[in-house]
PDB file of N, CA and C in Angstrom:
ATOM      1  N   UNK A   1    -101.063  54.270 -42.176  1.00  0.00           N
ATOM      2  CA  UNK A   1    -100.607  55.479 -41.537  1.00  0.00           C
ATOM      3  C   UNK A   1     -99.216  55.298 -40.919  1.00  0.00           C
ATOM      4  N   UNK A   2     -98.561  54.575 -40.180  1.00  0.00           N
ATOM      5  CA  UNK A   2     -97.830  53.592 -39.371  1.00  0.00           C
ATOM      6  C   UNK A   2     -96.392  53.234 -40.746  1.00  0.00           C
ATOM      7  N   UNK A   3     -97.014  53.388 -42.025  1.00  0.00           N
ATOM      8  CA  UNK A   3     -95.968  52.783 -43.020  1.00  0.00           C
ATOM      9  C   UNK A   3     -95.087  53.678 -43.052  1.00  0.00           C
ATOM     10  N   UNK A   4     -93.681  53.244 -43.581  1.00  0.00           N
ATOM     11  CA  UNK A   4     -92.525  53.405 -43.989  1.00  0.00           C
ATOM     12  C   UNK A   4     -92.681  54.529 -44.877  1.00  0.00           C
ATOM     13  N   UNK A   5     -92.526  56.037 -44.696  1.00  0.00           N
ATOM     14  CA  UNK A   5     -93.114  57.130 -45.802  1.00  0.00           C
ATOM     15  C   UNK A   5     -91.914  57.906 -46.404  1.00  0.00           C
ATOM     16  N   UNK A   6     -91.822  58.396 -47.534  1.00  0.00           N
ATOM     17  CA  UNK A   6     -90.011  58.826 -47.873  1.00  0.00           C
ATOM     18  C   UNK A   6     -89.771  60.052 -47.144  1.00  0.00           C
ATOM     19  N   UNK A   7     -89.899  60.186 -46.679  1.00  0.00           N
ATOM     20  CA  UNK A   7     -89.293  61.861 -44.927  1.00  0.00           C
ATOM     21  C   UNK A   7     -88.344  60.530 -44.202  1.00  0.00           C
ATOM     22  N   UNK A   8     -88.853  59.714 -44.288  1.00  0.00           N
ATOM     23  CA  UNK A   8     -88.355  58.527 -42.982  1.00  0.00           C
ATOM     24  C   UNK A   8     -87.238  57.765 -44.110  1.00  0.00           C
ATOM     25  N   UNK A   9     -87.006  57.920 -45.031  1.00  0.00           N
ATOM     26  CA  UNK A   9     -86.211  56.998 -45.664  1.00  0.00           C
ATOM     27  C   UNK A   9     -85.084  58.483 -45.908  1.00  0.00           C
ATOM     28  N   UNK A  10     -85.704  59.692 -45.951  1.00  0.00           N
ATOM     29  CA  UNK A  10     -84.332  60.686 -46.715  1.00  0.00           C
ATOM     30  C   UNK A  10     -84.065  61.063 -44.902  1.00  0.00           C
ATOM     31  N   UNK A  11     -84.156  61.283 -43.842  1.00  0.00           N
ATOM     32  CA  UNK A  11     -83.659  61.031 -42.670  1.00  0.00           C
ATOM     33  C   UNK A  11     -83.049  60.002 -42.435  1.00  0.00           C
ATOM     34  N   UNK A  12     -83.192  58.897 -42.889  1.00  0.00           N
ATOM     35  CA  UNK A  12     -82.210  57.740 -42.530  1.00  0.00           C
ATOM     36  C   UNK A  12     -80.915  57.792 -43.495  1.00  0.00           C
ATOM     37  N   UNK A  13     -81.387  58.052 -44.337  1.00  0.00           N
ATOM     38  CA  UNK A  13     -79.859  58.641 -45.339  1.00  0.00           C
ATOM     39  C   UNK A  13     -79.343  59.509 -44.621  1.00  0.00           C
ATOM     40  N   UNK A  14     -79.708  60.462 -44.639  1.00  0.00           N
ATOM     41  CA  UNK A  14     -78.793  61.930 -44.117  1.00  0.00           C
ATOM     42  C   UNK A  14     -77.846  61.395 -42.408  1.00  0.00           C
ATOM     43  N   UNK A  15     -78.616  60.722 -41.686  1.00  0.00           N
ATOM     44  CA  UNK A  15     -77.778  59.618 -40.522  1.00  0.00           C
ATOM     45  C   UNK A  15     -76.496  59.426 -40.560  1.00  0.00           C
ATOM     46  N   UNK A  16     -76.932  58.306 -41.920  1.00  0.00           N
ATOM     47  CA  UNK A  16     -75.895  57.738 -42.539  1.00  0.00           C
ATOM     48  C   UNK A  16     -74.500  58.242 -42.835  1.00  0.00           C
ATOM     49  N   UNK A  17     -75.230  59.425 -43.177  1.00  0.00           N
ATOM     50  CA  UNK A  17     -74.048  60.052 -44.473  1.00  0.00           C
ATOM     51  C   UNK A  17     -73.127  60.927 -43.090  1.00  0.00           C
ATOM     52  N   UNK A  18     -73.901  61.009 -42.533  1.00  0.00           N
ATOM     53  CA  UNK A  18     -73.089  62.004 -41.092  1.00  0.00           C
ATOM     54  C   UNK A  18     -72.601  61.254 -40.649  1.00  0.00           C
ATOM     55  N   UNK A  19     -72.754  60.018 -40.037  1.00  0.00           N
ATOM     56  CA  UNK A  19     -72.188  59.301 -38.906  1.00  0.00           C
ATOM     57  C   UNK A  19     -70.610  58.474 -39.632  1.00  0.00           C
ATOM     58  N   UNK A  20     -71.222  58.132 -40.989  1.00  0.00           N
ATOM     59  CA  UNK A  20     -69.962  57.123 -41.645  1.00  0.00           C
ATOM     60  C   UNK A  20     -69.022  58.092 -42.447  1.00  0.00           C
ATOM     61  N   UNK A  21     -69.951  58.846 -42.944  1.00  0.00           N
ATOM     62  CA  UNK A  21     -69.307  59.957 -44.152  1.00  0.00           C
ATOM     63  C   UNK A  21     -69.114  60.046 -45.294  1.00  0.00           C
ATOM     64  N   UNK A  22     -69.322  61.007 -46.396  1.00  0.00           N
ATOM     65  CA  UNK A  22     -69.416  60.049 -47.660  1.00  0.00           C
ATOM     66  C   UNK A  22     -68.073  59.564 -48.165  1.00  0.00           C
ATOM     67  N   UNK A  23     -66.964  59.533 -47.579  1.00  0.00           N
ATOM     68  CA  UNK A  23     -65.769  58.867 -48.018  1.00  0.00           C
ATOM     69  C   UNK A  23     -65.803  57.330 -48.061  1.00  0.00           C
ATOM     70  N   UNK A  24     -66.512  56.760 -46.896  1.00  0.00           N
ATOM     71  CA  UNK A  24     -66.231  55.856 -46.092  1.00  0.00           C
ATOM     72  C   UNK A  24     -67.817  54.924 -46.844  1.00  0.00           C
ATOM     73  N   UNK A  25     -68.665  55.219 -47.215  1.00  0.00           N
ATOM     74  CA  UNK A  25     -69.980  54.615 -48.078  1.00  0.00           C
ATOM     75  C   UNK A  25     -69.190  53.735 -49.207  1.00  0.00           C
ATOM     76  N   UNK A  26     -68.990  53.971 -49.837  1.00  0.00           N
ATOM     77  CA  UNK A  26     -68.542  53.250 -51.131  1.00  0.00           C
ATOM     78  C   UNK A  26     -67.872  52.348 -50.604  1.00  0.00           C
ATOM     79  N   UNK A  27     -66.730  52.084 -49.670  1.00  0.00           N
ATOM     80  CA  UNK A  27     -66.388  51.040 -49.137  1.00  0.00           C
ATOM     81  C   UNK A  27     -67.139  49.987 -48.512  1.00  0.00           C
ATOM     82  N   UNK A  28     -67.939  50.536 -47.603  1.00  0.00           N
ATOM     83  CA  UNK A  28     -68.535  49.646 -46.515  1.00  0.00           C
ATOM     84  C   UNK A  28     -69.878  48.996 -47.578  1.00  0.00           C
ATOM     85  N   UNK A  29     -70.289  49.888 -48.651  1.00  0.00           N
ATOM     86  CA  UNK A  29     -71.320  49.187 -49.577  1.00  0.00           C
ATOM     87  C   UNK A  29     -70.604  48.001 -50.153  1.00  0.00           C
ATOM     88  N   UNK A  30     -69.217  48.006 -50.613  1.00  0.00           N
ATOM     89  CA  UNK A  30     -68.500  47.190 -51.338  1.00  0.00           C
ATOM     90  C   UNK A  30     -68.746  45.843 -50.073  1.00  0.00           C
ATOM     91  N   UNK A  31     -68.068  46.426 -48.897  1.00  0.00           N
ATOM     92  CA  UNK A  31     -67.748  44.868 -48.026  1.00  0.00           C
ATOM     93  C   UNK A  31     -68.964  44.041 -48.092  1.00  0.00           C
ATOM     94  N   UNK A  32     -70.262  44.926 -48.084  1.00  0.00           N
ATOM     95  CA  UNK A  32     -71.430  44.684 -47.552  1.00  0.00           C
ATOM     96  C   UNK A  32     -71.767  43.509 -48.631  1.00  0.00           C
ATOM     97  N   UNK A  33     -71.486  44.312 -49.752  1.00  0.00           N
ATOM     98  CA  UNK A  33     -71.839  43.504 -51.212  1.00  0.00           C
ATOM     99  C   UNK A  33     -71.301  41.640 -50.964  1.00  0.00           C
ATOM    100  N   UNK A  34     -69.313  42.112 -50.742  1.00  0.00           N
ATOM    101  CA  UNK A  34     -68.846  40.737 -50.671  1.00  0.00           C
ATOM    102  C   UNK A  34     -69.238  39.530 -49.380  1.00  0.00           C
ATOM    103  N   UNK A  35     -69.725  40.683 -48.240  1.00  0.00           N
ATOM    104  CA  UNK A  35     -70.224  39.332 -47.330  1.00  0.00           C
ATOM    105  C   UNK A  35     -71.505  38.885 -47.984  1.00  0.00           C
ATOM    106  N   UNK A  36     -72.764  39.711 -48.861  1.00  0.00           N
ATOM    107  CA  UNK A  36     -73.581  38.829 -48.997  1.00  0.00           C
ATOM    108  C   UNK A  36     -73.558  38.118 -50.140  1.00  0.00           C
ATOM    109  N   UNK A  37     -72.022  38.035 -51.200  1.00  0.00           N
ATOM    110  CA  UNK A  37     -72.212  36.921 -51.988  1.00  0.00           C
ATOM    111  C   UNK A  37     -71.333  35.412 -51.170  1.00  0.00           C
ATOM    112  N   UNK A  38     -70.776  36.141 -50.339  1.00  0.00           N
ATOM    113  CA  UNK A  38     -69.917  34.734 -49.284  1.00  0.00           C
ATOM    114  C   UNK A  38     -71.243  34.129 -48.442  1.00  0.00           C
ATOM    115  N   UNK A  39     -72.122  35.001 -47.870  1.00  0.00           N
ATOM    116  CA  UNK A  39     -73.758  34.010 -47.245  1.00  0.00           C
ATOM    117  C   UNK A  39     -74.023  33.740 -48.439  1.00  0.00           C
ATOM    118  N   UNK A  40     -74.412  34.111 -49.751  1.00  0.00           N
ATOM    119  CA  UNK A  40     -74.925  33.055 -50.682  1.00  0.00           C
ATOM    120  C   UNK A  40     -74.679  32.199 -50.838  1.00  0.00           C
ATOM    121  N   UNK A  41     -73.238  32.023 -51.203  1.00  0.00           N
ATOM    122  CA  UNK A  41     -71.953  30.916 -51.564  1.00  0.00           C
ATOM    123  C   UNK A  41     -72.676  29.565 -49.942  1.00  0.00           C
ATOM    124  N   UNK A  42     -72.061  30.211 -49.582  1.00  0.00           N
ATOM    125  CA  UNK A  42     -72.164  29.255 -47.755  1.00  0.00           C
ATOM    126  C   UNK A  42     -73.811  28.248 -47.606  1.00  0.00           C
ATOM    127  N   UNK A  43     -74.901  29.446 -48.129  1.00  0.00           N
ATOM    128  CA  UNK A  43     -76.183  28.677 -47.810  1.00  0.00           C
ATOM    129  C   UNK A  43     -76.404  28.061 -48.919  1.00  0.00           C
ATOM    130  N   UNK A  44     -75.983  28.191 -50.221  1.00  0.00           N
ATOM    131  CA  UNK A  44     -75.656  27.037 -51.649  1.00  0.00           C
ATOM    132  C   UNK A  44     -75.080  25.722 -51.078  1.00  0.00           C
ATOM    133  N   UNK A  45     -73.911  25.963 -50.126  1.00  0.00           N
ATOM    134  CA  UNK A  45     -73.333  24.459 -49.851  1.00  0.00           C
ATOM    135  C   UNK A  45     -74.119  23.812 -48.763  1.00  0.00           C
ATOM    136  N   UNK A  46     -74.753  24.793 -48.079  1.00  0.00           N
ATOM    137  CA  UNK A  46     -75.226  24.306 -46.892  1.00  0.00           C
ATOM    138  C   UNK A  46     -76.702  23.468 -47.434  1.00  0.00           C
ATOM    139  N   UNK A  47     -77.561  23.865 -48.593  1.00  0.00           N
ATOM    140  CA  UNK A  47     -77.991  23.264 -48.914  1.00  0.00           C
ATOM    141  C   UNK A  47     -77.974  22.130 -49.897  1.00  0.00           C
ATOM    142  N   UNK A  48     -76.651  22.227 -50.850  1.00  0.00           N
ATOM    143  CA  UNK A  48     -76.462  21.022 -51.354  1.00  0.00           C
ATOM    144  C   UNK A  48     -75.747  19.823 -50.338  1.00  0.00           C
ATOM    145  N   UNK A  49     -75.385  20.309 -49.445  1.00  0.00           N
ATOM    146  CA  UNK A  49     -74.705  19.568 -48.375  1.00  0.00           C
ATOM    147  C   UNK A  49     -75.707  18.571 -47.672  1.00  0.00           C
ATOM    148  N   UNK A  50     -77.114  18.849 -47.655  1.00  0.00           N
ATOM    149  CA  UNK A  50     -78.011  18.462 -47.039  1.00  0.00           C
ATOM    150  C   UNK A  50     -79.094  17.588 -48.318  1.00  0.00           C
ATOM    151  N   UNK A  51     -78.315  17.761 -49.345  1.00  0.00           N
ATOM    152  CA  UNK A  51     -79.340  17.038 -50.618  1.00  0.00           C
ATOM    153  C   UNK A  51     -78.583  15.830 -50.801  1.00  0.00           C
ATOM    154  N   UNK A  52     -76.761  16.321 -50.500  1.00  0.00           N
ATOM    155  CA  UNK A  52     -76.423  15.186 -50.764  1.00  0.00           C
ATOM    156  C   UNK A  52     -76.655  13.817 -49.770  1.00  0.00           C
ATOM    157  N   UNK A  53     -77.052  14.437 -48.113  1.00  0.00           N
ATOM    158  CA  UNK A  53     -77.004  13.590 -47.226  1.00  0.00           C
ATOM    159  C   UNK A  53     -78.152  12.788 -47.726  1.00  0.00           C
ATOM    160  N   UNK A  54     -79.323  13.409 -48.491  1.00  0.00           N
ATOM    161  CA  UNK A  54     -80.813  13.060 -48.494  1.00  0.00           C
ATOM    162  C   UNK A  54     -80.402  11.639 -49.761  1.00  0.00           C
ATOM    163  N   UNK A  55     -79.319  11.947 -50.763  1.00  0.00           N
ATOM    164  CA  UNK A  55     -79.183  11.290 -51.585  1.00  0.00           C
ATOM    165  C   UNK A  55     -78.300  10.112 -50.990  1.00  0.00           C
ATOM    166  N   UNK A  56     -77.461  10.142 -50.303  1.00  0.00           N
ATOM    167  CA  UNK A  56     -76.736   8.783 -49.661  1.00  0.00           C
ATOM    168  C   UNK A  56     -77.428   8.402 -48.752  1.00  0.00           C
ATOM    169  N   UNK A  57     -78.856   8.731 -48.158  1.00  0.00           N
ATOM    170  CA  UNK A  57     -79.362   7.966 -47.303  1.00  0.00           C
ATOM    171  C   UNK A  57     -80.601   7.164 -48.126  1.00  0.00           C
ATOM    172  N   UNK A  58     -81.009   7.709 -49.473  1.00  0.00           N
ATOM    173  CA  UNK A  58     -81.699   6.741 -50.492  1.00  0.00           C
ATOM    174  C   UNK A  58     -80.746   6.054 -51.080  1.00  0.00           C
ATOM    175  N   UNK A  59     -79.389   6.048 -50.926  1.00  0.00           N
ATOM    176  CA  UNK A  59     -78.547   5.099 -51.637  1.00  0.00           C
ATOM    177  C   UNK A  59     -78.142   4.337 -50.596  1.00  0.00           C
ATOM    178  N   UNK A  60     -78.502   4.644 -49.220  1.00  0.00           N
ATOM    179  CA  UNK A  60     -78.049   3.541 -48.106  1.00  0.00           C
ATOM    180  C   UNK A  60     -79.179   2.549 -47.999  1.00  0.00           C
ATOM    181  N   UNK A  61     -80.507   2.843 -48.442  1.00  0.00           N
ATOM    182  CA  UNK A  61     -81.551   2.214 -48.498  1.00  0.00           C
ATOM    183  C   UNK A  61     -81.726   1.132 -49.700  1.00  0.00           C
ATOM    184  N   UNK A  62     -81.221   1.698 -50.727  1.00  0.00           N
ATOM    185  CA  UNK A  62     -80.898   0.846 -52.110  1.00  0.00           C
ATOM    186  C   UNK A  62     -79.845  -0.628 -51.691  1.00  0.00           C
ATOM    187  N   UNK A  63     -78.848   0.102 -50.896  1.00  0.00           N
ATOM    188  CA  UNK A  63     -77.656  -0.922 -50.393  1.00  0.00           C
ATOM    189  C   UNK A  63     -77.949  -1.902 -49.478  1.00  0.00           C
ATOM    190  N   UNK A  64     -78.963  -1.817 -48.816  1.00  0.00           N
ATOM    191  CA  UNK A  64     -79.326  -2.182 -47.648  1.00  0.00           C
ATOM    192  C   UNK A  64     -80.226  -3.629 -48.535  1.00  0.00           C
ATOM    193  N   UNK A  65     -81.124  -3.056 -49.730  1.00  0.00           N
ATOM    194  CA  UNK A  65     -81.796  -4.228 -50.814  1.00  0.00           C
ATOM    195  C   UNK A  65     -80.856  -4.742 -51.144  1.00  0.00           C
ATOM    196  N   UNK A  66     -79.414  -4.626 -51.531  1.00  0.00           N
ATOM    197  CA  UNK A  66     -79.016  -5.371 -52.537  1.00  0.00           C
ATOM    198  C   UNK A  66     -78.877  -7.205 -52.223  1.00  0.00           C
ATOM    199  N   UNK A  67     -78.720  -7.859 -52.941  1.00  0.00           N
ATOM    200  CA  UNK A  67     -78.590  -9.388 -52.906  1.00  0.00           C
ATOM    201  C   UNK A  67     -77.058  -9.615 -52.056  1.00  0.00           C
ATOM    202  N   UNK A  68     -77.353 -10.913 -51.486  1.00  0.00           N
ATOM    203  CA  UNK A  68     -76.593 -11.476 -50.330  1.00  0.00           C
ATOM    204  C   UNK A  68     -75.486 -11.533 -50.962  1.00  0.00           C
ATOM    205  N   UNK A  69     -75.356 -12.219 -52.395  1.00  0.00           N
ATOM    206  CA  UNK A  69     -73.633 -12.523 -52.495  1.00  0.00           C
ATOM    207  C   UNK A  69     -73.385 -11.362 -53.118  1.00  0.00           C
ATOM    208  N   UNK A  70     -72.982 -10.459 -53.144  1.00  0.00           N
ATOM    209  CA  UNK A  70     -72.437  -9.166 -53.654  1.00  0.00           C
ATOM    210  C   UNK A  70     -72.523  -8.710 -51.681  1.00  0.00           C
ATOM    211  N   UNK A  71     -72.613  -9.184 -50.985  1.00  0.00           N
ATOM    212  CA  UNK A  71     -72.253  -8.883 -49.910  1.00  0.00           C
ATOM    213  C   UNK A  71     -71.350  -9.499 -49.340  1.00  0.00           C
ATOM    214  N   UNK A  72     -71.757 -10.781 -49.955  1.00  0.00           N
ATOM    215  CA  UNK A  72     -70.519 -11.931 -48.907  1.00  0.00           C
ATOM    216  C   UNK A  72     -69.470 -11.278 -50.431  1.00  0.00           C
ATOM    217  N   UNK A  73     -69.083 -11.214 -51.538  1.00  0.00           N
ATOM    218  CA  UNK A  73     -68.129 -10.854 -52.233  1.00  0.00           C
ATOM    219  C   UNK A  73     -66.962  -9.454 -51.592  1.00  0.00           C
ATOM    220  N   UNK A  74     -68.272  -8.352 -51.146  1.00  0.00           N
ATOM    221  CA  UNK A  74     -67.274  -7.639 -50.641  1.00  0.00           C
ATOM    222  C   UNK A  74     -66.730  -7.640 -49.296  1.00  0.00           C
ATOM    223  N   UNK A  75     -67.415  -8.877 -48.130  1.00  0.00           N
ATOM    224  CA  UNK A  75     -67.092  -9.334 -47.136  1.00  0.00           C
ATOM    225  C   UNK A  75     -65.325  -9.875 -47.394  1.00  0.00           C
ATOM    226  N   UNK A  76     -65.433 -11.010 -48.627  1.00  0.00           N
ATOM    227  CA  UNK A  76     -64.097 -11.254 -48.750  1.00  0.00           C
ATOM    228  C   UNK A  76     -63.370 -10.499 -48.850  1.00  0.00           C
ATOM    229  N   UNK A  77     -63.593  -9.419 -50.090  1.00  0.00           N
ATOM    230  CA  UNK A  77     -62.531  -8.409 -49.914  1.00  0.00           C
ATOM    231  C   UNK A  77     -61.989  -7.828 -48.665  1.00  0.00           C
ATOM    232  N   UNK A  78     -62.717  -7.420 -48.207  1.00  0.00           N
ATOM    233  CA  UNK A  78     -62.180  -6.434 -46.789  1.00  0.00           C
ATOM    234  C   UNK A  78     -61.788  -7.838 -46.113  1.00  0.00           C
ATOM    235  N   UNK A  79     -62.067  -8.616 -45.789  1.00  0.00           N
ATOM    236  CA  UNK A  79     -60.894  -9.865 -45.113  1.00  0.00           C
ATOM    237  C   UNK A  79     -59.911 -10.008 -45.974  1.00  0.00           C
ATOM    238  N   UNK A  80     -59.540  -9.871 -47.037  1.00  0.00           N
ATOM    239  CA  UNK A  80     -58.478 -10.205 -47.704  1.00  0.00           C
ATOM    240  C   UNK A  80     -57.233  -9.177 -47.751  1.00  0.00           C
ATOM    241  N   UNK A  81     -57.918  -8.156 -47.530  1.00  0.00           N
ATOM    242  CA  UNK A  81     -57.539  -6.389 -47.459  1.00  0.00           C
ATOM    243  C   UNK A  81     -56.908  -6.872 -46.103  1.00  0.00           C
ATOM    244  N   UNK A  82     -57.764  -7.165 -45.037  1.00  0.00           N
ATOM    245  CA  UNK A  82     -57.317  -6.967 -43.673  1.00  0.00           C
ATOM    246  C   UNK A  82     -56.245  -7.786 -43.221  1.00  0.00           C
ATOM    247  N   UNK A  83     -55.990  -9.102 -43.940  1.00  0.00           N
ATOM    248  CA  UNK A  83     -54.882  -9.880 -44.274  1.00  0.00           C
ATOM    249  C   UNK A  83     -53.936  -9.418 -44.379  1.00  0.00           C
ATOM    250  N   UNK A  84     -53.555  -8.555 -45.930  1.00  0.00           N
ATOM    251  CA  UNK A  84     -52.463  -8.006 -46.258  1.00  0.00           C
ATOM    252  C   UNK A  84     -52.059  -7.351 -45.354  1.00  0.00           C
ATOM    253  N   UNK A  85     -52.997  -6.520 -44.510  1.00  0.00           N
ATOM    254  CA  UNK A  85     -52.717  -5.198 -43.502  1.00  0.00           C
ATOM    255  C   UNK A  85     -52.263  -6.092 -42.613  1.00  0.00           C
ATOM    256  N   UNK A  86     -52.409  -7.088 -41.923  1.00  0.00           N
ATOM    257  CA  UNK A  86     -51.751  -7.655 -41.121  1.00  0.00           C
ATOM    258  C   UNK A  86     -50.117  -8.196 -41.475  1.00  0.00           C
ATOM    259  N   UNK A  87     -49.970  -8.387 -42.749  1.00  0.00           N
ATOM    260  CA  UNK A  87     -49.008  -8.301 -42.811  1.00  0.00           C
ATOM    261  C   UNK A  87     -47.739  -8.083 -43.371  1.00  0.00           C
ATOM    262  N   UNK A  88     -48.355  -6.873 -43.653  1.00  0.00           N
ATOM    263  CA  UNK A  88     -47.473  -5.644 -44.016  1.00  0.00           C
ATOM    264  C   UNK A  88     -46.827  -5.197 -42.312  1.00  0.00           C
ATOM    265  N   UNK A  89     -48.088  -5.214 -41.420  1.00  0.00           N
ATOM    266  CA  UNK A  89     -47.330  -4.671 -40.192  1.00  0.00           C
ATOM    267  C   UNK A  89     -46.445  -5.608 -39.808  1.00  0.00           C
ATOM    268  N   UNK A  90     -46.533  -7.255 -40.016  1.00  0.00           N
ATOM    269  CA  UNK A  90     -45.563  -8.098 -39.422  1.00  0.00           C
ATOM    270  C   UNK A  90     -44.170  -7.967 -39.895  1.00  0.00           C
ATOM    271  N   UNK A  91     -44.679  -7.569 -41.364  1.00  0.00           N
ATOM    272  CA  UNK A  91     -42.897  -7.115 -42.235  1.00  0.00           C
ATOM    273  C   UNK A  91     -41.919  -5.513 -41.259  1.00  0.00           C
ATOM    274  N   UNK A  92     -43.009  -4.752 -41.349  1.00  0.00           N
ATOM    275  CA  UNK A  92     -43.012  -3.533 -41.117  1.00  0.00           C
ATOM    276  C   UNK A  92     -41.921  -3.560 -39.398  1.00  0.00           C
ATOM    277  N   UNK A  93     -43.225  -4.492 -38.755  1.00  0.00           N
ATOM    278  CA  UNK A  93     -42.354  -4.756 -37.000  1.00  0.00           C
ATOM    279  C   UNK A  93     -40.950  -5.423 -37.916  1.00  0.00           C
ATOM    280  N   UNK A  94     -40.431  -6.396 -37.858  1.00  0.00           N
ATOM    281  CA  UNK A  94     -39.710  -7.257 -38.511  1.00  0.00           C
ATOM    282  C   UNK A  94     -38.505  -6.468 -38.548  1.00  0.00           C
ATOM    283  N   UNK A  95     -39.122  -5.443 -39.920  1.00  0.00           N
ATOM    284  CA  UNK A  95     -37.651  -4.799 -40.945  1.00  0.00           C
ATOM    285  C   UNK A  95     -37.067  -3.859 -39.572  1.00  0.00           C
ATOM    286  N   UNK A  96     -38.450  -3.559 -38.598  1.00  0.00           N
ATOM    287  CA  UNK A  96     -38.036  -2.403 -37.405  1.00  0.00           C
ATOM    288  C   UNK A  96     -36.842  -3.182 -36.659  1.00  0.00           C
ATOM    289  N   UNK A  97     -37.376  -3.842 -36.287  1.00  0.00           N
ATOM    290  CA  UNK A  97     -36.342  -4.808 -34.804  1.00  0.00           C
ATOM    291  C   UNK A  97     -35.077  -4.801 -35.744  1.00  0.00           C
ATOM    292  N   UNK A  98     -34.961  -5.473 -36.750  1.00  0.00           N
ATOM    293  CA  UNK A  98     -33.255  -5.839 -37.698  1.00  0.00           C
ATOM    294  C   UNK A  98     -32.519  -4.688 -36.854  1.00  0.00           C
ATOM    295  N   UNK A  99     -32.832  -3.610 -37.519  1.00  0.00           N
ATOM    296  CA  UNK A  99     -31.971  -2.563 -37.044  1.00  0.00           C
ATOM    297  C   UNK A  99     -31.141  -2.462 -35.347  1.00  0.00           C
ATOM    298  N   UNK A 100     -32.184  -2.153 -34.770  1.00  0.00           N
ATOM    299  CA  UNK A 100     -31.927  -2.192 -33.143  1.00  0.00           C
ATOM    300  C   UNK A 100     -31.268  -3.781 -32.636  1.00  0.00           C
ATOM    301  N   UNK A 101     -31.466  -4.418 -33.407  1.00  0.00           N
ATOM    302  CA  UNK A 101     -30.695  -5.633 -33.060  1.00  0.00           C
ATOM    303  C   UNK A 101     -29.274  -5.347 -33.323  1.00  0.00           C
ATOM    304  N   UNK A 102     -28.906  -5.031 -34.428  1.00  0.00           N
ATOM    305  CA  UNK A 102     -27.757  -4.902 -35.119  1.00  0.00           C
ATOM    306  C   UNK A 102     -26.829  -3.472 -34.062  1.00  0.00           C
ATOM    307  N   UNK A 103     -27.629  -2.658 -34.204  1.00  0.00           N
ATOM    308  CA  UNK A 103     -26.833  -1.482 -33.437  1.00  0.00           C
ATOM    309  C   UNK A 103     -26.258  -2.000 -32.372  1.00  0.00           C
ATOM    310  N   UNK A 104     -26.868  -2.467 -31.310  1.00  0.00           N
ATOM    311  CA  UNK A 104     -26.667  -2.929 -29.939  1.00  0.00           C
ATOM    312  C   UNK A 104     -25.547  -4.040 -29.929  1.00  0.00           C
TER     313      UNK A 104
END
Protein backbone atom coordinates (compact mmCIF):
# COMPACT_ATOMS: atom_id res chain seq x y z
CA UNK A 1 0.00 0.00 0.00
CA UNK A 2 2.99 2.34 1.25
CA UNK A 3 4.78 1.50 -2.42
CA UNK A 4 6.10 3.82 -4.88
CA UNK A 5 2.68 4.08 -7.29
CA UNK A 6 2.95 6.06 -10.87
CA UNK A 7 0.64 9.42 -9.54
CA UNK A 8 3.90 9.66 -7.28
CA UNK A 9 6.42 9.21 -10.03
CA UNK A 10 4.31 11.66 -12.81
CA UNK A 11 4.22 14.38 -9.73
CA UNK A 12 7.78 14.09 -9.24
CA UNK A 13 8.34 14.79 -12.91
CA UNK A 14 6.06 17.64 -13.28
CA UNK A 15 8.44 19.22 -9.93
CA UNK A 16 11.09 18.76 -11.90
CA UNK A 17 10.17 20.15 -15.02
CA UNK A 18 8.89 23.44 -13.10
CA UNK A 19 11.58 24.05 -10.80
CA UNK A 20 14.70 23.35 -13.44
CA UNK A 21 12.73 23.78 -16.71
CA UNK A 22 12.72 21.94 -19.70
CA UNK A 23 15.65 23.95 -21.19
CA UNK A 24 17.90 23.28 -18.45
CA UNK A 25 17.05 18.94 -18.22
CA UNK A 26 19.08 17.85 -21.04
CA UNK A 27 22.02 19.50 -19.58
CA UNK A 28 21.98 18.65 -16.01
CA UNK A 29 21.02 14.82 -17.34
CA UNK A 30 24.26 15.14 -19.44
CA UNK A 31 26.51 16.38 -16.23
CA UNK A 32 24.72 13.81 -14.22
CA UNK A 33 25.64 11.12 -16.84
CA UNK A 34 29.54 12.41 -16.82
CA UNK A 35 29.89 12.49 -12.96
CA UNK A 36 28.62 8.93 -12.83
CA UNK A 37 31.06 7.58 -15.41
CA UNK A 38 34.03 9.71 -13.40
CA UNK A 39 32.56 7.60 -9.83
CA UNK A 40 32.88 4.56 -12.01
CA UNK A 41 36.29 5.37 -13.38
CA UNK A 42 37.46 6.44 -9.53
CA UNK A 43 35.84 3.19 -7.72
CA UNK A 44 37.65 0.90 -10.75
CA UNK A 45 41.00 2.41 -9.42
CA UNK A 46 40.03 2.46 -6.04
CA UNK A 47 39.53 -1.07 -6.31
CA UNK A 48 42.33 -2.17 -8.38
CA UNK A 49 44.38 0.02 -6.13
CA UNK A 50 43.54 -2.22 -3.27
CA UNK A 51 44.18 -5.66 -5.37
CA UNK A 52 47.29 -4.38 -6.17
CA UNK A 53 48.22 -3.70 -2.42
CA UNK A 54 46.71 -7.40 -1.75
CA UNK A 55 49.18 -8.54 -4.57
CA UNK A 56 52.53 -6.84 -3.20
CA UNK A 57 51.76 -7.93 0.17
CA UNK A 58 51.69 -11.83 -1.23
CA UNK A 59 54.78 -10.80 -3.05
CA UNK A 60 56.24 -9.30 0.23
CA UNK A 61 55.54 -12.67 1.76
CA UNK A 62 57.18 -14.63 -1.21
CA UNK A 63 60.32 -12.12 -0.58
CA UNK A 64 60.42 -12.50 2.85
CA UNK A 65 60.98 -16.84 1.78
CA UNK A 66 63.47 -16.17 -0.53
CA UNK A 67 67.12 -17.79 0.16
CA UNK A 68 69.85 -15.90 2.15
CA UNK A 69 72.37 -15.28 -0.64
CA UNK A 70 70.19 -13.52 -3.13
CA UNK A 71 69.91 -11.35 -0.08
CA UNK A 72 73.38 -10.88 0.95
CA UNK A 73 73.84 -10.34 -3.22
CA UNK A 74 71.50 -7.49 -3.16
CA UNK A 75 72.91 -6.30 0.27
CA UNK A 76 76.17 -5.75 -1.81
CA UNK A 77 74.62 -3.95 -4.30
CA UNK A 78 73.01 -1.23 -2.35
CA UNK A 79 76.54 -0.91 -0.44
CA UNK A 80 78.19 -0.60 -3.58
CA UNK A 81 75.43 1.89 -4.89
CA UNK A 82 75.91 3.74 -1.56
CA UNK A 83 79.68 3.96 -2.24
CA UNK A 84 79.43 5.55 -5.51
CA UNK A 85 76.81 8.00 -3.87
CA UNK A 86 79.32 8.86 -1.51
CA UNK A 87 81.37 9.75 -3.92
CA UNK A 88 79.96 11.43 -6.38
CA UNK A 89 79.08 13.91 -3.44
CA UNK A 90 82.89 14.12 -2.51
CA UNK A 91 83.55 15.08 -6.34
CA UNK A 92 80.41 17.13 -6.39
CA UNK A 93 81.65 19.19 -2.77
CA UNK A 94 85.22 19.29 -4.44
CA UNK A 95 84.29 20.64 -8.12
CA UNK A 96 81.93 23.21 -5.62
CA UNK A 97 84.77 24.75 -3.39
CA UNK A 98 87.37 25.10 -6.87
CA UNK A 99 85.24 27.81 -7.81
CA UNK A 100 84.81 30.00 -4.59
CA UNK A 101 88.38 29.46 -4.02
CA UNK A 102 89.37 30.90 -7.24
CA UNK A 103 86.89 33.93 -7.19
CA UNK A 104 88.08 35.22 -3.83
Amino acid sequence: MNALQPWHIIVLVLVVVLLFGAKRLPDAARSIGKSMKIFKAETKDLTGEQKAEAEAESADTRHIAAPAPAQNAQDQQVADLQRQLDELKKQQAASADQPQKNAS
